[in-house]
Protein backbone atom coordinates (compact mmCIF):
# COMPACT_ATOMS: atom_id res chain seq x y z
CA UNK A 1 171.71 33.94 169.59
CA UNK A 2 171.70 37.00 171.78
CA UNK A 3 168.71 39.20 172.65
CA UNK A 4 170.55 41.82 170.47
CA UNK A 5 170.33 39.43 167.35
CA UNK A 6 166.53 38.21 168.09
CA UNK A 7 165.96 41.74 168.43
CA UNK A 8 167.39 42.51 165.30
CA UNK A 9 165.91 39.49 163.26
CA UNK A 10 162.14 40.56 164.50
CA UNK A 11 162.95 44.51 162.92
CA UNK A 12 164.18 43.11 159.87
CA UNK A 13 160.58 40.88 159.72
CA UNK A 14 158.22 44.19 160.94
CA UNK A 15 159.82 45.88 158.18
CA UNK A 16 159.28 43.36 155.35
CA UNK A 17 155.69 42.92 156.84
CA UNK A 18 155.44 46.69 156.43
CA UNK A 19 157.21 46.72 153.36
CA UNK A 20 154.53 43.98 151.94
CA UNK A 21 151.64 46.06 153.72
CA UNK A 22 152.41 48.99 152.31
CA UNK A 23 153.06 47.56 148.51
CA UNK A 24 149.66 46.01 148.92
CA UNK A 25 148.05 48.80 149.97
CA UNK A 26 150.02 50.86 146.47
CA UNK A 27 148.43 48.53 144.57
CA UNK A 28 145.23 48.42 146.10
CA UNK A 29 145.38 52.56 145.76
CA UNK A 30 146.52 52.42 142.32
CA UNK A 31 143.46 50.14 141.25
CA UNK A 32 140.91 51.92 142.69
CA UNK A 33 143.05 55.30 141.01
CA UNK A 34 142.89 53.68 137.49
CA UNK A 35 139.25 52.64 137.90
CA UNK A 36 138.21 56.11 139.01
CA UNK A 37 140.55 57.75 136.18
CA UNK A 38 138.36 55.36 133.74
CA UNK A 39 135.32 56.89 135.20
CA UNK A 40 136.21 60.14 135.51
CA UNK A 41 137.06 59.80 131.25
CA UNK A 42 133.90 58.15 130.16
CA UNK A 43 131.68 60.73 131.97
CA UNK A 44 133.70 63.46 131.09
CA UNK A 45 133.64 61.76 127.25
CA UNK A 46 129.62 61.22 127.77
CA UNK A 47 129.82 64.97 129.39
CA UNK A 48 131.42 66.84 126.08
CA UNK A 49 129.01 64.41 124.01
CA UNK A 50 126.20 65.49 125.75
CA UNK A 51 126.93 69.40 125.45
CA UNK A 52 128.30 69.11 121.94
CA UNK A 53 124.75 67.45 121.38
CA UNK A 54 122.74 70.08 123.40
CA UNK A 55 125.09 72.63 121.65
CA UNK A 56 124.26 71.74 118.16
CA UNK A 57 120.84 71.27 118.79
CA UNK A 58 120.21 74.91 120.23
CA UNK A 59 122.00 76.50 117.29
CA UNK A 60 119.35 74.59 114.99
CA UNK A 61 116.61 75.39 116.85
CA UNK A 62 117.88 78.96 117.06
CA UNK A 63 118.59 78.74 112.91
CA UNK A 64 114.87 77.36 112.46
CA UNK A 65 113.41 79.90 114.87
CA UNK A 66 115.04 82.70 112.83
CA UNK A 67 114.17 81.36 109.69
CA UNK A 68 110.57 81.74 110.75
CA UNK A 69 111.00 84.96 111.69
CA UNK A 70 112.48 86.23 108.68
CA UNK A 71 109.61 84.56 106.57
CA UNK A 72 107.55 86.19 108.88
CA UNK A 73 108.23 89.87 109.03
CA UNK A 74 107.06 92.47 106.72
CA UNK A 75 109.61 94.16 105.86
CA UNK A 76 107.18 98.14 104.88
CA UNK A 77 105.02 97.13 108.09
CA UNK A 78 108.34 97.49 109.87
CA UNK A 79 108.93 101.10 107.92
CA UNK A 80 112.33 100.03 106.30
CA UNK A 81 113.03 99.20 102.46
CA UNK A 82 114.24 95.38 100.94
CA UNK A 83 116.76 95.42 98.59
CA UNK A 84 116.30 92.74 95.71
CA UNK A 85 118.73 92.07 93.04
CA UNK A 86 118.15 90.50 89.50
CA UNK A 87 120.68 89.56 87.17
CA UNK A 88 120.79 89.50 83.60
CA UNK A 89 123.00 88.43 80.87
CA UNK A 90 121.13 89.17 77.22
CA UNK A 91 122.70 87.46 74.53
CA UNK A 92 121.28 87.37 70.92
CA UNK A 93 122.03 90.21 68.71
CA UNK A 94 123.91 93.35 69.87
CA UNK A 95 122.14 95.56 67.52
CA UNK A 96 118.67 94.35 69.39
CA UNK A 97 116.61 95.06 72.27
CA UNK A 98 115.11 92.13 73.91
CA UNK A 99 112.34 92.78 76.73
CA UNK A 100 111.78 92.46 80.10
CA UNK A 101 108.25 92.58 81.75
CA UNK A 102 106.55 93.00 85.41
CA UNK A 103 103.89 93.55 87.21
CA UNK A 104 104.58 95.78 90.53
CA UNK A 105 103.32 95.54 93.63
CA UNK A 106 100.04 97.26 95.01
CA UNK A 107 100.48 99.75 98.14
CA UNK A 108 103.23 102.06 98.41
CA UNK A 109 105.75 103.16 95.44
CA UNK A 110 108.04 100.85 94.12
CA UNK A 111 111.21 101.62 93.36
CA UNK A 112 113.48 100.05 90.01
CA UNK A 113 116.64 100.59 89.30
CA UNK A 114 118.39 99.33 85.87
CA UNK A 115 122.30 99.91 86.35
CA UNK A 116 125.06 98.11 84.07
CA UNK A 117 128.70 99.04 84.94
CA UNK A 118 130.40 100.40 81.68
CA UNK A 119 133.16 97.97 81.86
CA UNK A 120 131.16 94.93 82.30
CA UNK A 121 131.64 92.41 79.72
CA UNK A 122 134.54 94.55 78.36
CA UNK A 123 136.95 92.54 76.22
CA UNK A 124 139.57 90.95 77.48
CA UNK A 125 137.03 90.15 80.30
CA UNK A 126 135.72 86.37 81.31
CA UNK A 127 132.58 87.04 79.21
CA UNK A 128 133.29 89.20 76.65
CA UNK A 129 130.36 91.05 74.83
CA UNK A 130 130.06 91.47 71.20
CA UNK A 131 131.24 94.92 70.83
CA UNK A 132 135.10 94.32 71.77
CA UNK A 133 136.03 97.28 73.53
CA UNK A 134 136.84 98.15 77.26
CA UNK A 135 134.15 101.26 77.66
CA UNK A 136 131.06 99.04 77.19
CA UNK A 137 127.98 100.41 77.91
CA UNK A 138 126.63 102.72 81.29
CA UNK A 139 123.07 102.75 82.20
CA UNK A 140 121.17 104.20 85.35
CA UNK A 141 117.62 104.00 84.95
CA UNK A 142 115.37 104.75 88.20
CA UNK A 143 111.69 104.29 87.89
CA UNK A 144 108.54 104.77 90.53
CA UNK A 145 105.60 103.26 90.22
CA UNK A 146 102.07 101.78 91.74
CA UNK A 147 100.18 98.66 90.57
CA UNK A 148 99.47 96.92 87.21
CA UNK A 149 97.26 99.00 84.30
CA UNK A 150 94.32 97.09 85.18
CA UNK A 151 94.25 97.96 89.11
CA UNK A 152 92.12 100.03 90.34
CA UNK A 153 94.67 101.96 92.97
CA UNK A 154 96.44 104.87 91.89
CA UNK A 155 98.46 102.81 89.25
CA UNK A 156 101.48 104.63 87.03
CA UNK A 157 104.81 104.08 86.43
CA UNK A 158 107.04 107.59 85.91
CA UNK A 159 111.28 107.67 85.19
CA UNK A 160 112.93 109.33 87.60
CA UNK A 161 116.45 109.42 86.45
CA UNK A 162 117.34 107.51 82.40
CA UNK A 163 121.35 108.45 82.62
CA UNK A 164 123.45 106.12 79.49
CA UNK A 165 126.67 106.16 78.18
CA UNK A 166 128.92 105.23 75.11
CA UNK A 167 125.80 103.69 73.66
CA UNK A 168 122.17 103.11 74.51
CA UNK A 169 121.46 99.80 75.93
CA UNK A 170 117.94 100.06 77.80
CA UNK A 171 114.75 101.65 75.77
CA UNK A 172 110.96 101.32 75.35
CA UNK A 173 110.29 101.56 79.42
CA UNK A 174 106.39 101.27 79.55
CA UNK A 175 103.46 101.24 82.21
CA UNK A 176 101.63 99.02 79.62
CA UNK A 177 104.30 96.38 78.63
CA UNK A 178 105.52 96.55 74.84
CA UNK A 179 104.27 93.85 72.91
CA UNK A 180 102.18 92.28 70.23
CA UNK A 181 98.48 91.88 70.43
CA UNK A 182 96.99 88.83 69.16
CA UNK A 183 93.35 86.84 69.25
CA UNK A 184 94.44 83.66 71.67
CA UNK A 185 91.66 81.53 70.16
CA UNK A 186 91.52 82.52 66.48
CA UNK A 187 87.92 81.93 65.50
CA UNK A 188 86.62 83.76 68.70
CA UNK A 189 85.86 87.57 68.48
CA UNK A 190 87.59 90.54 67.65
CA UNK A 191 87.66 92.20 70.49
CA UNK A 192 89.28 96.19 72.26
CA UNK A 193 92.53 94.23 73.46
CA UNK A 194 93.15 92.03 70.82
CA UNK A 195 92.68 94.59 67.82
CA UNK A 196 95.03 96.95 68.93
CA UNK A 197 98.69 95.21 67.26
CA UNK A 198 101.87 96.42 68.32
CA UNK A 199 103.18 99.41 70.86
CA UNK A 200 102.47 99.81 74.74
CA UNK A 201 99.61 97.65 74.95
CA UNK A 202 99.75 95.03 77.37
CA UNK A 203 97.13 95.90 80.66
CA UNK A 204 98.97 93.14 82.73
CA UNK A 205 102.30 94.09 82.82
CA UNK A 206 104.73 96.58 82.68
CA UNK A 207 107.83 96.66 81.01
CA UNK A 208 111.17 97.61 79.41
CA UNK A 209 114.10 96.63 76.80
CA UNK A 210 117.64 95.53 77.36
CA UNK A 211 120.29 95.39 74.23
CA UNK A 212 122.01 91.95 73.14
CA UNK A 213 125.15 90.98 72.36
CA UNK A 214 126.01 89.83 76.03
CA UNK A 215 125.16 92.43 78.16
CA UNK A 216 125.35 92.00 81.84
CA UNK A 217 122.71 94.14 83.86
CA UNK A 218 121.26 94.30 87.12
CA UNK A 219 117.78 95.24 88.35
CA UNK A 220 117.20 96.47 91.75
CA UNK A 221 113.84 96.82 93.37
CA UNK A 222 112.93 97.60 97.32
CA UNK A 223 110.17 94.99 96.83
CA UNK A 224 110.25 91.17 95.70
CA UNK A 225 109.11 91.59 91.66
CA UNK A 226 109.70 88.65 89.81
CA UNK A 227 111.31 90.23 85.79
CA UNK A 228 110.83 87.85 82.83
CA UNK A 229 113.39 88.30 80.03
CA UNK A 230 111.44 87.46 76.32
CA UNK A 231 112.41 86.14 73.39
CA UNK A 232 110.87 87.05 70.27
CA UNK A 233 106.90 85.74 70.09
CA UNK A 234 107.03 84.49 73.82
CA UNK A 235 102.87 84.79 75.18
CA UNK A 236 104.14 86.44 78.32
CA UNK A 237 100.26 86.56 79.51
CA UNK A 238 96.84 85.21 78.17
CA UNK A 239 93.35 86.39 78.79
CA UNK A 240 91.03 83.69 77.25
CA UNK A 241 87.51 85.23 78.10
CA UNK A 242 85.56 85.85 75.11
CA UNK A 243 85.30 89.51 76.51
CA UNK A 244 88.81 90.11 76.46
CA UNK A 245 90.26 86.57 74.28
CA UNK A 246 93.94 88.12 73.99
CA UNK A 247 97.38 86.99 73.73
CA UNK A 248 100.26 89.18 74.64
CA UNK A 249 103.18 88.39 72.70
CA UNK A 250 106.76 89.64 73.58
CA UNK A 251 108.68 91.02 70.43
CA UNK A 252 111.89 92.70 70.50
CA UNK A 253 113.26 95.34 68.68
CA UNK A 254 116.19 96.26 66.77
CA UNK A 255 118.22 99.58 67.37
CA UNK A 256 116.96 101.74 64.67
CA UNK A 257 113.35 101.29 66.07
CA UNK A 258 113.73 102.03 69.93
CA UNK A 259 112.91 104.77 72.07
CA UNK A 260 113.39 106.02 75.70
CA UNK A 261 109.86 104.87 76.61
CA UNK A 262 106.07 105.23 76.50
CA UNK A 263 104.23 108.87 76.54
CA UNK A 264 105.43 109.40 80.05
CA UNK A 265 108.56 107.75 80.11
CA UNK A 266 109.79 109.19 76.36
CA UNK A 267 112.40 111.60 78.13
CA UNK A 268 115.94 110.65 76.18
CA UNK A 269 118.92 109.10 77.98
CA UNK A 270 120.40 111.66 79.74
CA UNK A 271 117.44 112.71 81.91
CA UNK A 272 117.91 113.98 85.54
CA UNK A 273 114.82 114.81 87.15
CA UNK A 274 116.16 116.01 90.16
CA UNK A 275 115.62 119.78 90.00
CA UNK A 276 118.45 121.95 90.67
CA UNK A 277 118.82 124.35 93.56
CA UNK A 278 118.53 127.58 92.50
CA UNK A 279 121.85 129.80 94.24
CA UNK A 280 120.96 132.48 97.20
CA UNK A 281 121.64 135.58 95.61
């Protein structure tokens, strides 16, 4: 062998040994790359977890935090207005009133509106009144007010605006709820409240009427008033004293018998009481 073929020979082996240190070293690399990769995953994984966590857990916190405040705030102390919706559906007879008391709150004037949409419950609709025809019944009925009869703050309960149409559907509004009068033990004594029968007569709640035959209606106040609808002989509220010993029994009416409302609230159904501007000359 010549020194040209030795020399030859020992290149070919330095390049296999580099060939075999250099694979090794690949390998080595790509280990260590995969193991890193793995890491680099499960803390990113644990990363998203952890945030996702923190995430959800600030959004309750923030949910819980507002809750309180909400429960929290007083709405007049704040000088704005609350908007609280009550819905009704009165079955029973369409040709009878059916009524609805409550007591409103003390401090400033509360407001009540009464409003039914003249096509609700229209026929053809999902709930279909008794009356089977497409012009139902309209009412707006706006009423201000102060207190229960029996507080002692400047207590009333006036109609601002009694607007129906196509046929009367709320009647007998009242500062002193429309009811019945009874003894609520029978053998105790006659006494002022429970002699005086039927008509505007209750002194813990005020009141109104809303027609049968499945009548939709909604009742808007800008303060939290909890209405009761009555059926016939409900005891709506009870005064058991032997001073007072009173039951005050709901009764309904039918249509021949109804009217707007009590001595200050008797003003028809197509009262305005908005005045009108008078025209500059």
């Amino acid at each position: 062998m010549d020194n040209f073929q030795a020399i030859g020979q020992l290149v070919i082996k330095a390049q296999d040994l580099l060939d075999s240190i250099k694979g090794g070293a690949i390998r080595v690399m790509q280990t260590q790359f995969d193991v890193l990769k793995q890491t680099i995953t499960s803390d990113g994984a644990a990363v998203i977890t952890n945030v996702d966590t923190l995430g959800r857990n600030k959004l309750q916190q923030l949910d819980t935090e507002l809750a309180k405040v909400k429960q929290g705030v007083d709405i007049n102390a704040l000088g704005g207005e609350g908007r609280y919706v009550t819905e009704f559906t009165v079955n029973g007879d369409k040709d009878t009133f059916y009524p609805v008391v409550f007591r409103m709150p003390e401090g400033s004037e509360t407001e009540i509106q009464i409003f039914r949409h003249y096509s609700w419950n229209s026929n053809g609709s999902s709930e279909p009144s008794d009356f089977n025809v497409s012009h139902v019944a309209s009412a707006l009925v706006v009423l201000r007010g102060q207190a229960t009869p029996w507080n002692g703050d400047a207590n009333y309960l006036r109609t601002l605006v009694n607007f129906q149409r196509y046929r009367e559907c709320v009647a007998n509004i009242g500062f002193l709820a429309y009811c019945q009068a009874e003894k609520k033990d029978p053998l105790g004594a006659d006494t002022n409240y429970n002699k005086t029968g039927r008509g505007y007569v209750a002194r813990t709640h005020s009141g109104f009427m809303l027609r049968g035959g499945t009548l939709k209606y909604q009742i808007i106040s800008n303060k939290p008033i909890s209405f009761s609808l009555h059926a016939d002989g409900d005891v709506f509220s009870s005064r058991p004293h032997p001073s007072l010993n009173v039951n005050w029994v709901a009764k309904s009416l039918p249509l021949e018998s109804v009217e707007a409302g009590d001595g200050n609230n008797n003003l028809g159904t197509n009262y305005i009481g908005y005045k009108n501007k008078v025209a500059a000359a």
